[in-house]
C-alpha atoms as a PDB file:
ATOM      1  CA  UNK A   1       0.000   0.000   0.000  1.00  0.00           C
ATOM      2  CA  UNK A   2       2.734   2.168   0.486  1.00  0.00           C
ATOM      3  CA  UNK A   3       4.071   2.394  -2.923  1.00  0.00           C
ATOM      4  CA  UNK A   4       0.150   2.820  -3.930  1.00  0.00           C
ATOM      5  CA  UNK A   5      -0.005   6.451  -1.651  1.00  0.00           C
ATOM      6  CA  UNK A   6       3.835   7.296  -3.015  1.00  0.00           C
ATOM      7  CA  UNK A   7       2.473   7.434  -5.971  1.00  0.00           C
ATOM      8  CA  UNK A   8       0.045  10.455  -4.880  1.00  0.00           C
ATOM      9  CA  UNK A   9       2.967  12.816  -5.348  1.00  0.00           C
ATOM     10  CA  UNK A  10       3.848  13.447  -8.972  1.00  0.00           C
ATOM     11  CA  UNK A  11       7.426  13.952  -8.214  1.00  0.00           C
ATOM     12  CA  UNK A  12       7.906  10.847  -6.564  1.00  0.00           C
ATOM     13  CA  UNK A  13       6.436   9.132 -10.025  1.00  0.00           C
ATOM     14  CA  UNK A  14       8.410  10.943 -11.827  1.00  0.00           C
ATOM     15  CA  UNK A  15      11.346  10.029 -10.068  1.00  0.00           C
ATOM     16  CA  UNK A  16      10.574   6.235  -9.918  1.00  0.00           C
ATOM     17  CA  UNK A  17       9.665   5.864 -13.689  1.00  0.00           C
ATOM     18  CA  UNK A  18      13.205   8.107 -14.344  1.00  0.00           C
ATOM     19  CA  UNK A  19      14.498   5.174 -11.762  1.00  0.00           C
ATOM     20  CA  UNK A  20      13.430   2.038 -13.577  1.00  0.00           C
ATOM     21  CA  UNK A  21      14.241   3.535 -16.846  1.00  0.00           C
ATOM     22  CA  UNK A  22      17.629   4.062 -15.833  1.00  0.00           C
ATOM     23  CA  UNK A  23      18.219   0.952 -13.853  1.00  0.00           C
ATOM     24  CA  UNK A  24      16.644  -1.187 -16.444  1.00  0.00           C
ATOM     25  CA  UNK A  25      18.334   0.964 -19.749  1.00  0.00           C
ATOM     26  CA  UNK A  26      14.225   1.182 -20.607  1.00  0.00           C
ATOM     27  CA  UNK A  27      14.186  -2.970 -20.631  1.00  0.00           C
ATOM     28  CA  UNK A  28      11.216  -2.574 -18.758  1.00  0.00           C
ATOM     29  CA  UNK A  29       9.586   0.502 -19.765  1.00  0.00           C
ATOM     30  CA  UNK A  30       6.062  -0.261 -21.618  1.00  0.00           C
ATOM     31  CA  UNK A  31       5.634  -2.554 -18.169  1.00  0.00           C
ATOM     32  CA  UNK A  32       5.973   0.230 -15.899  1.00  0.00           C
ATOM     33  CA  UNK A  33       4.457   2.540 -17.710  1.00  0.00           C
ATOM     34  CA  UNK A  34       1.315  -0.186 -17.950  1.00  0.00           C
ATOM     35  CA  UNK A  35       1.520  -0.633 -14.324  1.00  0.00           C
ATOM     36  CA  UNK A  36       1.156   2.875 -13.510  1.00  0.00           C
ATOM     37  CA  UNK A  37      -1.561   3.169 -15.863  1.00  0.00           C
ATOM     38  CA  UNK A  38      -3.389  -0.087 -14.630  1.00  0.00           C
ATOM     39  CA  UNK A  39      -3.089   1.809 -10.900  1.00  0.00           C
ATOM     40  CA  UNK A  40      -4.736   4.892 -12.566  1.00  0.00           C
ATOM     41  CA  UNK A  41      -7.583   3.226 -13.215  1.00  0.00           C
ATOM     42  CA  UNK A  42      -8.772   1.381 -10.176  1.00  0.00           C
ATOM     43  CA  UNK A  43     -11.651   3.311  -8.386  1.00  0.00           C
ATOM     44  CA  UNK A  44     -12.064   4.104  -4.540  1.00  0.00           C
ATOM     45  CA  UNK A  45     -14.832   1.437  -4.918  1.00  0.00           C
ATOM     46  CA  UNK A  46     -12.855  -1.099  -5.872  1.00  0.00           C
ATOM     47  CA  UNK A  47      -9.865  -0.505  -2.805  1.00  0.00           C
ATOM     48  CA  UNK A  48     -13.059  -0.495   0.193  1.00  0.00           C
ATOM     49  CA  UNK A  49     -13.988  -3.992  -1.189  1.00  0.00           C
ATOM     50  CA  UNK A  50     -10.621  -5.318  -1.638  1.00  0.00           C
ATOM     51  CA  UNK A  51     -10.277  -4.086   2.656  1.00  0.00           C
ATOM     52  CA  UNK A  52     -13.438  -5.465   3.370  1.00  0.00           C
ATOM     53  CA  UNK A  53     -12.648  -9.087   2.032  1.00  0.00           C
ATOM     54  CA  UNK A  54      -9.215  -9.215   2.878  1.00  0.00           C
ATOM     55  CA  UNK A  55      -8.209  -6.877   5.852  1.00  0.00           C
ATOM     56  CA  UNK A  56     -11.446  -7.165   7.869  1.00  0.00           C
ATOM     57  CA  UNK A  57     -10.356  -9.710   9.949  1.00  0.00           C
ATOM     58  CA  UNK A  58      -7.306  -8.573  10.383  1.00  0.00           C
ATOM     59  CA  UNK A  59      -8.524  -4.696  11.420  1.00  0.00           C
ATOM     60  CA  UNK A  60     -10.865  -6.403  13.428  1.00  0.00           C
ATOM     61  CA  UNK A  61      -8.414  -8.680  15.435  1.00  0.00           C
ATOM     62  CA  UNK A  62      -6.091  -5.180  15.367  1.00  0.00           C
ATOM     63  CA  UNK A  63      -8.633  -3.426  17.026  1.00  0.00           C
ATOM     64  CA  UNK A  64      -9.353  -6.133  19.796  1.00  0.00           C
ATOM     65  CA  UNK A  65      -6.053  -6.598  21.050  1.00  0.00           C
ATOM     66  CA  UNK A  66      -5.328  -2.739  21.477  1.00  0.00           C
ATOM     67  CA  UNK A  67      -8.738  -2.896  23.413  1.00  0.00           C
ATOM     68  CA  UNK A  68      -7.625  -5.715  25.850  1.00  0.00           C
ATOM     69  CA  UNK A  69      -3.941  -3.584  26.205  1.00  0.00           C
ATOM     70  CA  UNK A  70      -5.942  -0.695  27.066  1.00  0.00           C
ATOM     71  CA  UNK A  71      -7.931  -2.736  29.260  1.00  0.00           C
ATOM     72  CA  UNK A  72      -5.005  -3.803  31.189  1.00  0.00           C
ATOM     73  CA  UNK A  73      -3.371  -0.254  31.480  1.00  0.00           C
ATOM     74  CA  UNK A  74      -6.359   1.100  33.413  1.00  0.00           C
ATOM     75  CA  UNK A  75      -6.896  -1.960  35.837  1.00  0.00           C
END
């Protein structure tokens, strides 16, 4: 996820396509460039159900053990 929000910052996309076409002497180009443009295109929509079937649990089991810390801090 955290290359998905570096990628919010045109300078750091920039910089990582300059990066890989550099690195890979533009080997690799049309695939980043198709990656990029395949992350372009998937919708808020699509991210919330990809959480909710995937990281739900996980939030959710998150979420109960910082309860039961807290729990234990006040007793």
């Amino acid at each position: 996820m955290s290359k998905l929000s570096s990628q919010d910052n045109n300078t750091v996309r920039v910089n990582s396509m300059v990066d890989n076409f550099i690195k890979t002497k533009a080997a690799t180009w049309q695939d980043d460039v198709a990656f990029l443009d395949a992350m372009g295109n998937v919708t808020k929509a699509e991210v919330l159900a990809f959480a909710n079937q995937f990281l739900k649990t996980i939030i959710t089991q998150l979420f109960i053990k910082e309860r039961e810390k807290i729990k234990a801090l006040q007793k």
